[in-house]
Protein backbone atom coordinates (compact mmCIF):
# COMPACT_ATOMS: atom_id res chain seq x y z
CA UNK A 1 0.00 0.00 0.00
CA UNK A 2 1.36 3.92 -0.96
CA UNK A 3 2.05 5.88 2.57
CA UNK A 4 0.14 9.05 2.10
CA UNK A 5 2.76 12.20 2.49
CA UNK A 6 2.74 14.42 5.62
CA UNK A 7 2.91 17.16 3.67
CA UNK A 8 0.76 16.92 0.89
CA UNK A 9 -2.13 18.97 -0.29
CA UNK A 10 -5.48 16.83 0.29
CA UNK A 11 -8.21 18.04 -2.10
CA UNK A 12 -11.78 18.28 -1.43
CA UNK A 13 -12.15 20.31 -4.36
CA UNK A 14 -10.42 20.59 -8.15
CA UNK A 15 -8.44 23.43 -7.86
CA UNK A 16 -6.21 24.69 -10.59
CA UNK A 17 -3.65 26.88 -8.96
CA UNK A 18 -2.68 28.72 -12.69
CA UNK A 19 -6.45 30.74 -12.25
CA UNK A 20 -5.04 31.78 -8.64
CA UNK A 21 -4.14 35.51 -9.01
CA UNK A 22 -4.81 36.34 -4.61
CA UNK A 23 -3.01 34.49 -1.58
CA UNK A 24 -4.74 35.73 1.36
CA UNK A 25 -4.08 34.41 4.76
CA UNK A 26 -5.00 34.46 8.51
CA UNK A 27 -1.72 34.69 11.08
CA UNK A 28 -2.29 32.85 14.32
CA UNK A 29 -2.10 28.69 13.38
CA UNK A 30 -1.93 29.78 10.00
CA UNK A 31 1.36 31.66 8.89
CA UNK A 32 2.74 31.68 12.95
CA UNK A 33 3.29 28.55 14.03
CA UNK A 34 3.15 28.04 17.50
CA UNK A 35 4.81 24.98 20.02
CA UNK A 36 2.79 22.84 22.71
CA UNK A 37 3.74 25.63 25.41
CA UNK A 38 1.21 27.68 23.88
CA UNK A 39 -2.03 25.42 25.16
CA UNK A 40 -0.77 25.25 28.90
CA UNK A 41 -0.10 29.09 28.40
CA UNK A 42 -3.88 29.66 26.99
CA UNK A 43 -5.21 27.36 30.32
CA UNK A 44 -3.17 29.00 33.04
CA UNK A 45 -4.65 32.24 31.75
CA UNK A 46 -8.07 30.60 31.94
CA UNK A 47 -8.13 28.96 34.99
CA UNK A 48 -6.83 31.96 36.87
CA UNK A 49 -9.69 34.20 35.73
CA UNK A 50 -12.36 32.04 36.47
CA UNK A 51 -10.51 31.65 40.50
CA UNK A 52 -9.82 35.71 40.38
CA UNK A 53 -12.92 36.82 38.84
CA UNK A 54 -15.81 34.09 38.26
CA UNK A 55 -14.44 32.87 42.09
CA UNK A 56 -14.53 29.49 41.16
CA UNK A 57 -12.59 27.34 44.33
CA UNK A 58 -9.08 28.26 44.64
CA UNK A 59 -8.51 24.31 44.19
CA UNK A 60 -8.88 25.38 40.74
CA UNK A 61 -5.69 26.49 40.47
CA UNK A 62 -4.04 23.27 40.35
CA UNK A 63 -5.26 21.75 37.71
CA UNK A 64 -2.74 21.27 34.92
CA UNK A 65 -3.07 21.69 30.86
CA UNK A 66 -2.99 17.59 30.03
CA UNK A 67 -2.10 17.43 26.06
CA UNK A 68 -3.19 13.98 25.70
CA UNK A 69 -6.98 14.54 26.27
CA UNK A 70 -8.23 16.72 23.93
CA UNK A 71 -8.46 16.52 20.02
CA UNK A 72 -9.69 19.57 17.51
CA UNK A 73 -13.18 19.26 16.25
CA UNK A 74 -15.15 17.84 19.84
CA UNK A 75 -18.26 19.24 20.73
CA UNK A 76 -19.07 19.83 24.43
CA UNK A 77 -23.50 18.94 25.30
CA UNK A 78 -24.28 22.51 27.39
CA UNK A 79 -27.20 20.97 28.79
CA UNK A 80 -25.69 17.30 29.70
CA UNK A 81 -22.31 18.31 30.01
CA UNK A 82 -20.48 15.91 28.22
CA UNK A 83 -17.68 16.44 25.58
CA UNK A 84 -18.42 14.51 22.70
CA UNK A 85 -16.85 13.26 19.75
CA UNK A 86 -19.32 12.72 16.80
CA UNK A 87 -19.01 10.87 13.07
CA UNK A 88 -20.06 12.26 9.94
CA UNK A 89 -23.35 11.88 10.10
CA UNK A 90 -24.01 13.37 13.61
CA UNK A 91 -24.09 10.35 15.63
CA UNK A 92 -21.68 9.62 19.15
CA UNK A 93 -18.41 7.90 18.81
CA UNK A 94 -19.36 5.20 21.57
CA UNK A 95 -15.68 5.08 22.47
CA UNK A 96 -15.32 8.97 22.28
CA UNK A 97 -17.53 10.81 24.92
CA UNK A 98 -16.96 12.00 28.30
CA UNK A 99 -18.33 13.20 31.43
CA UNK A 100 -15.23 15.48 33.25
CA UNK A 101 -12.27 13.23 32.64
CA UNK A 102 -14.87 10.09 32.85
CA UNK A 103 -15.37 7.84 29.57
CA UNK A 104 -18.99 6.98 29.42
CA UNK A 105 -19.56 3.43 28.71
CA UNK A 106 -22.12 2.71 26.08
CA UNK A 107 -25.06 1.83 28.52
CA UNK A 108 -24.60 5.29 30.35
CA UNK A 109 -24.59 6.56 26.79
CA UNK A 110 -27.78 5.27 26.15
CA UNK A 111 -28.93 6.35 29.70
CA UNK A 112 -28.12 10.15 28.85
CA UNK A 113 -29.26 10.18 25.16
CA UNK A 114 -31.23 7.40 24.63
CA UNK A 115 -29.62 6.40 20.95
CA UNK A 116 -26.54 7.53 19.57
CA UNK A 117 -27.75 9.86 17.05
CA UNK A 118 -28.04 13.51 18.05
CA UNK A 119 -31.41 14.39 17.08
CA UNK A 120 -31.86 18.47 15.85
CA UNK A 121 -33.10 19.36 18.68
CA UNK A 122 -29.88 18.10 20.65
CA UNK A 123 -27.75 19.55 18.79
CA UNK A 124 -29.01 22.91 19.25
CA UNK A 125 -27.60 22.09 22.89
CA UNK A 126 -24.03 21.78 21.15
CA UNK A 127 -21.30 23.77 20.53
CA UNK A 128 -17.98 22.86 18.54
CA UNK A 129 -14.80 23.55 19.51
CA UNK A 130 -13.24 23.82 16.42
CA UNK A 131 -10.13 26.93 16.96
CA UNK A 132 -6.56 27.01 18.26
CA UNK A 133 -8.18 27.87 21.79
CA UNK A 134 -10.33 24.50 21.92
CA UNK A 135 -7.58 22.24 23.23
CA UNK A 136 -7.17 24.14 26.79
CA UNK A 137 -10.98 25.28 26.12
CA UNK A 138 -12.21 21.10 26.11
CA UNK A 139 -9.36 20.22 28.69
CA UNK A 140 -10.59 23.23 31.44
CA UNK A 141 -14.59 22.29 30.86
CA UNK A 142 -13.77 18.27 31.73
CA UNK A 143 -11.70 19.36 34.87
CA UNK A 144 -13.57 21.85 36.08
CA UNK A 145 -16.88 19.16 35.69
CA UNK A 146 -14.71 16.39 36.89
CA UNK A 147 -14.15 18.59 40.20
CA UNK A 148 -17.35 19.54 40.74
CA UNK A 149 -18.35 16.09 40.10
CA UNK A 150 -15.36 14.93 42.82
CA UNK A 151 -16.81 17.77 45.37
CA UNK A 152 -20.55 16.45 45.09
CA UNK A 153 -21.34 20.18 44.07
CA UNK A 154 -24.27 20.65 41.60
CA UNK A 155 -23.65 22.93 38.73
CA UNK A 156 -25.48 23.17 35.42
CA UNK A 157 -23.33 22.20 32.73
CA UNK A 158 -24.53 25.80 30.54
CA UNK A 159 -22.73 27.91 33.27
CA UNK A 160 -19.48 25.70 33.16
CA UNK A 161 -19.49 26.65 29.71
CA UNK A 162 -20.15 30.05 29.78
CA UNK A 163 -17.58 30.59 32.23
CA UNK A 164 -14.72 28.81 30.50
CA UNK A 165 -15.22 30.33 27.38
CA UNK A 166 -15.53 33.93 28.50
CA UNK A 167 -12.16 33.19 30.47
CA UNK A 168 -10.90 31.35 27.46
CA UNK A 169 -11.69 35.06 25.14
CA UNK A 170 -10.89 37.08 28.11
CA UNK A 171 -7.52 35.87 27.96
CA UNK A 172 -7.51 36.65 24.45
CA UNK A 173 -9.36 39.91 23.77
CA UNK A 174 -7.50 41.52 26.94
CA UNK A 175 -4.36 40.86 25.13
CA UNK A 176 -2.92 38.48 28.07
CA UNK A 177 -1.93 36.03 25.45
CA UNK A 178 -0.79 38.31 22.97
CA UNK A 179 1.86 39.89 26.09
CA UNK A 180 2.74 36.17 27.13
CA UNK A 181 4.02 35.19 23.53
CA UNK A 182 6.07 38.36 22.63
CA UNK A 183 7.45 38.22 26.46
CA UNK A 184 9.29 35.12 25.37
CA UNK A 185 8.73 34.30 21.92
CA UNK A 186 11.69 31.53 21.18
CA UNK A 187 9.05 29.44 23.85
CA UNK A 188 6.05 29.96 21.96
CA UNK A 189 6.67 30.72 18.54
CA UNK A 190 8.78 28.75 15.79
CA UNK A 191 10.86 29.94 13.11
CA UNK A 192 10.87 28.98 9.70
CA UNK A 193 12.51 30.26 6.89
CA UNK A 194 9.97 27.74 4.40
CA UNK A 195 7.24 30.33 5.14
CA UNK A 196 9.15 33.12 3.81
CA UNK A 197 10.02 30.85 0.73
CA UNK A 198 7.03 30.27 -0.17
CA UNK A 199 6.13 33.93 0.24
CA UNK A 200 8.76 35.08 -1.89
CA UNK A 201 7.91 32.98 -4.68
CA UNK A 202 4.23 33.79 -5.01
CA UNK A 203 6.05 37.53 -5.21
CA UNK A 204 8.12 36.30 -7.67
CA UNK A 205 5.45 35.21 -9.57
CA UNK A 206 3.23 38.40 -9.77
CA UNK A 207 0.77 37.03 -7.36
CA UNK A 208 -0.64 39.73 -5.17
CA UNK A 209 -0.91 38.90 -1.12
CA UNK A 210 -3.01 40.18 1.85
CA UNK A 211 -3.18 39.16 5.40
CA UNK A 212 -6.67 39.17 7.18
CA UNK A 213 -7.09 38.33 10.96
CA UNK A 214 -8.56 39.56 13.83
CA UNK A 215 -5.41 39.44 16.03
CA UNK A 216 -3.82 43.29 16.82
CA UNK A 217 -1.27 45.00 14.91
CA UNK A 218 1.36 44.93 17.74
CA UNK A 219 1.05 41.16 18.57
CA UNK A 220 1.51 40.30 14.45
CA UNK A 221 4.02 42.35 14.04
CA UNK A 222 5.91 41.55 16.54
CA UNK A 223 5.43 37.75 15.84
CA UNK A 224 6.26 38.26 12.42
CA UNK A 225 9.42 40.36 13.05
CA UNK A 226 10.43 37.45 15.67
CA UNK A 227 9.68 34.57 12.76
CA UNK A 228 11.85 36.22 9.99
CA UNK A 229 14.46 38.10 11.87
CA UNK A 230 17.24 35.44 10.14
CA UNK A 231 15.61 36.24 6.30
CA UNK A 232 18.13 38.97 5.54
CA UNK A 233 16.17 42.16 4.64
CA UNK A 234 12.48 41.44 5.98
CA UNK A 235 13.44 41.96 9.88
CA UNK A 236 11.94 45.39 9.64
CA UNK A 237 9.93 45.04 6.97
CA UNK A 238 7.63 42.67 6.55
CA UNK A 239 4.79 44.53 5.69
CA UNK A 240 6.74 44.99 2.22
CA UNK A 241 5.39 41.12 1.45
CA UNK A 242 1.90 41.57 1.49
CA UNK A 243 -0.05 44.32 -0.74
CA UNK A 244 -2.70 44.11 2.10
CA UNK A 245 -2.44 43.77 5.80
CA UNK A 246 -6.12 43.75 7.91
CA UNK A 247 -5.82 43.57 11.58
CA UNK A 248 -8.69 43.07 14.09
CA UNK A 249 -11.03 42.51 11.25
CA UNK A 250 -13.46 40.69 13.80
CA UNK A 251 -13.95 37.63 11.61
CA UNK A 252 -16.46 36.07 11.01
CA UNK A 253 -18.65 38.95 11.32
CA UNK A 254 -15.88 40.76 8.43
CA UNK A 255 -17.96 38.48 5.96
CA UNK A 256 -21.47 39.85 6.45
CA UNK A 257 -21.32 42.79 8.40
CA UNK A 258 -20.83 46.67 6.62
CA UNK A 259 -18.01 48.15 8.52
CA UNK A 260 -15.72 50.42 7.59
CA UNK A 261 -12.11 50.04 7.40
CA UNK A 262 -10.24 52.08 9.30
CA UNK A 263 -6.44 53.18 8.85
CA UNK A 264 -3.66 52.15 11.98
CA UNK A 265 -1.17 54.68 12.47
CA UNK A 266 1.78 52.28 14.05
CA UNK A 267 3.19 54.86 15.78
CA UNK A 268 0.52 56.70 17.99
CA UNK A 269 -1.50 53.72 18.27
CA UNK A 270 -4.69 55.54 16.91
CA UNK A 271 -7.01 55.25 14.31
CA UNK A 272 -7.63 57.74 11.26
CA UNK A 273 -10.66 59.30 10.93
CA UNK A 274 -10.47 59.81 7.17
CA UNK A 275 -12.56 57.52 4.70
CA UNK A 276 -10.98 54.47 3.13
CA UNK A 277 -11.60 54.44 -0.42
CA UNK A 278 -7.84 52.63 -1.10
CA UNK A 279 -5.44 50.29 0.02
CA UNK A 280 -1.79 52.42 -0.01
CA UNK A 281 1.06 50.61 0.46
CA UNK A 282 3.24 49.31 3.82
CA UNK A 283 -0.07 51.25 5.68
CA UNK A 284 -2.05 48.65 8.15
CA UNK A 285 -5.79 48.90 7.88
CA UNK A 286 -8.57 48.16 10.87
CA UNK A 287 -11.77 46.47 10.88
CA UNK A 288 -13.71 47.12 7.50
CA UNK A 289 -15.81 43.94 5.98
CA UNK A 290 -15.84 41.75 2.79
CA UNK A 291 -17.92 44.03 0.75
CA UNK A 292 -15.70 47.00 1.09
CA UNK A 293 -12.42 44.97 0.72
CA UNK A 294 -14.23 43.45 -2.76
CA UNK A 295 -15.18 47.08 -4.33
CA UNK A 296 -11.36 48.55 -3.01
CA UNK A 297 -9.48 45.53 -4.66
CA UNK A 298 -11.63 44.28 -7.15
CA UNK A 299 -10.59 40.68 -6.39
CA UNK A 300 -12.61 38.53 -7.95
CA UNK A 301 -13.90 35.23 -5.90
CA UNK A 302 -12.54 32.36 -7.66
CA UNK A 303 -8.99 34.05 -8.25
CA UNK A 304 -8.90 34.24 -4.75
CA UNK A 305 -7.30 31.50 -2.00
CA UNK A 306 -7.65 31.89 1.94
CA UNK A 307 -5.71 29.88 4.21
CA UNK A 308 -6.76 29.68 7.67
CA UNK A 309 -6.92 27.11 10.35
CA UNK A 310 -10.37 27.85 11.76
CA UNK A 311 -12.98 26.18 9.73
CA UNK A 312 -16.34 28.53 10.74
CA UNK A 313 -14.60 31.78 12.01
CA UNK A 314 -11.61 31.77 8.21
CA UNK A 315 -13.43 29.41 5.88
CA UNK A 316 -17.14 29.31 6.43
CA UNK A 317 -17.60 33.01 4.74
CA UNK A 318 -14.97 33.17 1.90
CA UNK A 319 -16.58 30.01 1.21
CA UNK A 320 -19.72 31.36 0.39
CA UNK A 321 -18.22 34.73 -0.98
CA UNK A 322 -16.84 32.70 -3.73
CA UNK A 323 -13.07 32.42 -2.33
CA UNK A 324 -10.94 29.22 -2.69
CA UNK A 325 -10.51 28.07 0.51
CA UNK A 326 -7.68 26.39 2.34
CA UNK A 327 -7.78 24.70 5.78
CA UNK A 328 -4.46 24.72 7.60
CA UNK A 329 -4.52 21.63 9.97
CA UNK A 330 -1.66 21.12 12.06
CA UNK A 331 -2.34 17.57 13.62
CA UNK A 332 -2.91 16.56 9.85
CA UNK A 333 1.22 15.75 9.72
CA UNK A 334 1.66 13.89 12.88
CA UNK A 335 -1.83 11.91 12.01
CA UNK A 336 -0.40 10.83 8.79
CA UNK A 337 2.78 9.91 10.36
CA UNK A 338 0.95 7.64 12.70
CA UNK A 339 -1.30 5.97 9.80
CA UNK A 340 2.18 5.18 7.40
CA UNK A 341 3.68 3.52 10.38
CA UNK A 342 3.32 -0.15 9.88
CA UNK A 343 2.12 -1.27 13.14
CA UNK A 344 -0.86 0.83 12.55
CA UNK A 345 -0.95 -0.33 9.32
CA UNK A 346 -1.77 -4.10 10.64
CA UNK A 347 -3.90 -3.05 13.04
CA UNK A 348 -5.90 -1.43 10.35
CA UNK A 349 -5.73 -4.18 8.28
CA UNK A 350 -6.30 -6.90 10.60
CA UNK A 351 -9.70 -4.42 11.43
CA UNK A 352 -10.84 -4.76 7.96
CA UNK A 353 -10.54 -8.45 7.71
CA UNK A 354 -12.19 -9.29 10.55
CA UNK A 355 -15.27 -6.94 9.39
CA UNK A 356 -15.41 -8.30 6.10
CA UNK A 357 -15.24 -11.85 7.47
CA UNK A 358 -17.82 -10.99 9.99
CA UNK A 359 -20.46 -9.65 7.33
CA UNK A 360 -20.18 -12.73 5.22
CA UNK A 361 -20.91 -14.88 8.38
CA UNK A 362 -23.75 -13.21 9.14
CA UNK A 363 -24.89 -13.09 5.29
CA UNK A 364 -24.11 -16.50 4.63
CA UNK A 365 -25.17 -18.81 7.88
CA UNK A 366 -29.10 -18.85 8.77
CA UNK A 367 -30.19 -18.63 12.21
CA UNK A 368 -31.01 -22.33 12.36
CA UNK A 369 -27.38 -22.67 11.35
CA UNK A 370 -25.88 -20.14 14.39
CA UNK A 371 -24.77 -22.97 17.43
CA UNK A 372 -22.69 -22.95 19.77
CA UNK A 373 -19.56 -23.04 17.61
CA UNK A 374 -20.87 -20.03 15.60
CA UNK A 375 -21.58 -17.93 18.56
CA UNK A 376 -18.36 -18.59 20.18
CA UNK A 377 -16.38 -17.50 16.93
CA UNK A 378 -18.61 -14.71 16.48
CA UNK A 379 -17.43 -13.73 20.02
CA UNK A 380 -13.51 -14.41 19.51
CA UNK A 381 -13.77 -12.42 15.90
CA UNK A 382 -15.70 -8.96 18.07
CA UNK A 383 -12.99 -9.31 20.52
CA UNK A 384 -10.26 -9.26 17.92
CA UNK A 385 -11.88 -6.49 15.95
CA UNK A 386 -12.20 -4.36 19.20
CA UNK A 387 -8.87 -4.46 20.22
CA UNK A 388 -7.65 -3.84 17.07
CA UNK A 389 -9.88 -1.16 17.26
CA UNK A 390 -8.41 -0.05 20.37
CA UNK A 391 -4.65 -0.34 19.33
CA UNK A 392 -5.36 2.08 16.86
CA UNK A 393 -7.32 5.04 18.89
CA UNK A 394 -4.48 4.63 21.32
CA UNK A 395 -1.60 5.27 18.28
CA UNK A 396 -3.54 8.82 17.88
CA UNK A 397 -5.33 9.64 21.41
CA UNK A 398 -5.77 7.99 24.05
CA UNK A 399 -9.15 9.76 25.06
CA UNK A 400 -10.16 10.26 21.56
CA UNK A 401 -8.51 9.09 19.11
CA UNK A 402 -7.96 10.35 15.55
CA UNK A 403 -8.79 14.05 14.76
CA UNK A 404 -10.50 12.75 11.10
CA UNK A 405 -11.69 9.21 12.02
CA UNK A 406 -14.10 7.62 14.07
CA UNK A 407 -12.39 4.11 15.37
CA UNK A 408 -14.59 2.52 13.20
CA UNK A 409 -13.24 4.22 10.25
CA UNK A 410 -15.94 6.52 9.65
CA UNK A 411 -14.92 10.32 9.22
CA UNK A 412 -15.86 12.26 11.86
CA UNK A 413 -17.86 15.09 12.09
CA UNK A 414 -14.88 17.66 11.95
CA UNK A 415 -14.12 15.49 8.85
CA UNK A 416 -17.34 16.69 7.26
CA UNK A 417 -16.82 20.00 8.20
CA UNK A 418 -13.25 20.19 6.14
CA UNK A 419 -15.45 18.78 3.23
CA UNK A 420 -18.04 22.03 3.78
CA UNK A 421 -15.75 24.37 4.00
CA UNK A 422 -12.05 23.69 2.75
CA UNK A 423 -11.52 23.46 -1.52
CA UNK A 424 -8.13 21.82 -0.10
CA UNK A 425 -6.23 20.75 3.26
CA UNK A 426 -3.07 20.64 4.36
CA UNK A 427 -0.68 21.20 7.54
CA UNK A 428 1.18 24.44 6.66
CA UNK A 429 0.98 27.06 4.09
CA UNK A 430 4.34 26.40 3.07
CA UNK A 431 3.78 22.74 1.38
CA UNK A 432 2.47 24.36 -1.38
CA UNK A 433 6.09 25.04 -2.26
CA UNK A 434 5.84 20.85 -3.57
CA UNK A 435 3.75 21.94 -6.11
CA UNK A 436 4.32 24.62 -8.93
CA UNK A 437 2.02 27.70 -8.91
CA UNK A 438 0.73 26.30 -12.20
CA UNK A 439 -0.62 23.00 -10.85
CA UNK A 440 -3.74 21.46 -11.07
CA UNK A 441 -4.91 20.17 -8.06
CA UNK A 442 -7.82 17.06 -8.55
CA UNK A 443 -9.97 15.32 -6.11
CA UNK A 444 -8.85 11.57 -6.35
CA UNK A 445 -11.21 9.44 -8.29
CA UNK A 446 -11.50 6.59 -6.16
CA UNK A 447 -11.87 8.23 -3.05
CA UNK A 448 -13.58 6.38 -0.17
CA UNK A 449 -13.09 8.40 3.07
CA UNK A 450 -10.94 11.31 3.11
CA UNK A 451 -8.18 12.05 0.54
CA UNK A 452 -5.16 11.49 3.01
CA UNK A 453 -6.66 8.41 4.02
CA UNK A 454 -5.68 5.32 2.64
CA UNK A 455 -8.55 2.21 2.44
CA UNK A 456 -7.77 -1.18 2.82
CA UNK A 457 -8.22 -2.89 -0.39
CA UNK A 458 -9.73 -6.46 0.46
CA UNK A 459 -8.05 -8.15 -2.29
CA UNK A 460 -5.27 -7.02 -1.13
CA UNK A 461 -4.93 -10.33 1.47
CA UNK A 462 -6.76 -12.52 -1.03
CA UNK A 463 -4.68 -15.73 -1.84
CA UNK A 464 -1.71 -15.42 0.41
């Protein structure tokens, strides 16, 4: 079987990079990339709020970030209070759902929801957690429940929520994150001089570039500054890359909403109060929306690309403007990793065997043909699917498992979201320096799950 590359581009979408005239992208998870410090920096933040402010119990205090719980793409029940991980089509991931730091079984599944598909009314009780801020954001909801659960408190799961997440954007709107970064960048920010390669050559090529997010001026620039101080001549001058640079554009409002942009003066910190009817360059621009940006620029939709890492807040809107779209996906490298590596290759394989075998068993014995024998191999086979099953959640997460599969192989329902929203996928901007500007990018014909994923051909073991 072909190992799938780390660093390819996954397509959702034919995409022929030649019609591309626009690169736009967002900054944070998109062009800075950040280290693991980052999370436990985000929950620290969090948890002391809530004890300082929300006066939640001082106990509080020491709970720890843990980077093996959480996954991208969970969704957390505000009226039950469990964090759940669904499949494509809505329905729980029996080994994927927990109450605090407690994995439900499947009976107190069924207790709490009755089946395992989230009906529409349900899943108005949901909310996805889907950004860069979700994996402190799902870790500080199941230990905060898990305590209260511990304590023999009652709480109602809603307020838990509430609480977390206006600590969680607390931390970020009051700039508390932004100051812990730039106090010691080389912790929380990585270099890398592929970015700026890859920058350079869509220059080089004519192709025009903007930078849209809703982070401040101060906290870009000085990540950006930090990221290419070694590029000889872009230390100080960054800005000189892109032809537009839009800070605290307040996405995903930017997409519908009618505000105006407003022009950053760098130096006093204020905002002009003249009208803008242009984009000049090196200036930094404020705010504004997507049908101002359209009539300045006159970008058309389909020659434009957006990368960003957020798939409701980046993608959702330039999605429906017309924009190419581009999901950045970090944990999509170190997933593929773990799916070339042969033991999880066997597992997989052995999975699929024993579920093919399985369905022609049940298609081809009649019930007045099921004994004893049958029944106890049907038992042995289940057994020996499940832990194969098992070997492989644990190779990803331990609580979870894979970001893109259920453990039954399914996608999962942040799967289906990348499908919605992203034309293509991949783990950092920069891979698109494997392919020439020129290239056509196709959806591959015999796709069965997602593109990076690899299915186990049955005939594969056939005869041997």
């Amino acid at each position: 079987m072909p190992k799938m590359n780390p660093k390819g581009i996954y397509v959702n979408k034919n995409l022929r990079l030649d019609n591309i005239q626009v690169y736009g992208f967002d900054y944070d998870y998109t062009l800075a990339h950040y280290s693991a410090d980052l999370q436990s920096l985000i929950y620290d933040l969090a948890k002391e709020h809530m004890v300082n402010e929300l006066r939640y119990p001082d106990i509080c205090m020491e709970f720890e970030y843990d980077p093996t719980f959480p996954i991208r793409g969970l969704y957390y029940d505000r009226l039950k209070g469990c964090l759940l991980k669904l499949d494509f089509f809505g329905s729980i991931e029996p080994d994927g759902c927990y109450f605090g730091r407690h994995k439900l079984s499947r009976k107190e599944i069924k207790e709490i929801y009755g089946t395992r598909h989230i009906g529409r009314d349900q899943a108005r009780g949901l909310v996805g957690l889907m950004d860069f801020f979700c994996f402190s954001e799902a870790c500080l909801i199941a230990d905060i429940v898990q305590h209260f659960v511990d304590a023999k408190l009652e709480f109602d799961a809603c307020y838990i929520y509430e609480d977390v997440n206006r600590a969680i954007q607390h931390v970020h709107h009051s700039g508390l994150v932004h100051r812990g970064i730039l106090a010691d960048p080389p912790r929380y920010l990585v270099k890398n001089g592929e970015l700026l390669r890859f920058l350079r050559m869509l220059r080089n090529k004519g192709k025009k570039l903007f930078l849209l997010t809703n982070s401040p001026f101060y906290f870009v620039d000085g990540g950006m500054s930090f990221m290419l101080e070694d590029s000889t001549g872009y230390k100080d001058s960054w800005r000189e890359i892109f032809d537009v640079v839009i800070a605290k554009a307040n996405k995903p409002e930017f997409y519908t909403s009618e505000h105006p942009f407003r022009c950053y003066d760098t130096e006093k910190d204020t905002l002009a109060f003249t009208k803008v009817d242009s984009f000049l360059p090196n200036k930094i621009y404020y705010h504004g929306c997507l049908k101002s940006f359209l009539q300045i620029t006159k970008w058309n939709g389909p020659e434009v690309i957006y990368f960003g890492d957020h798939l409701f807040s980046d993608l959702r809107g330039p999605s429906k403007a017309g924009w190419r779209t581009a999901a950045i996906i970090h944990e999509l490298e170190s997933e593929i990793h773990t799916q070339n590596e042969d033991s999880y290759r066997f597992e997989q394989a052995k999975f699929h065997i024993i579920q093919e075998l399985l369905g022609k068993l049940h298609s081809t014995l009649g019930t007045s043909q099921r004994n004893a024998k049958y029944e106890s191999l049907m038992e042995e086979l289940n057994e020996e699917r499940q832990k194969a099953c098992s070997m492989m959640k644990r190779m990803f997460n331990r609580s979870f498992g894979a970001t893109f599969l259920t453990n039954t192989g399914q996608e999962s329902a942040f799967a289906y979201h990348i499908h919605q929203y992203a034309d293509v996928y991949t783990s950092k901007p920069e891979n698109f320096l494997f392919y020439p500007p020129e290239a056509w990018l196709h959806v591959p014909f015999d796709i069965k799950i997602m593109p990076h994923h690899v299915k186990v051909p049955s005939t594969l073991f056939k005869n041997q």
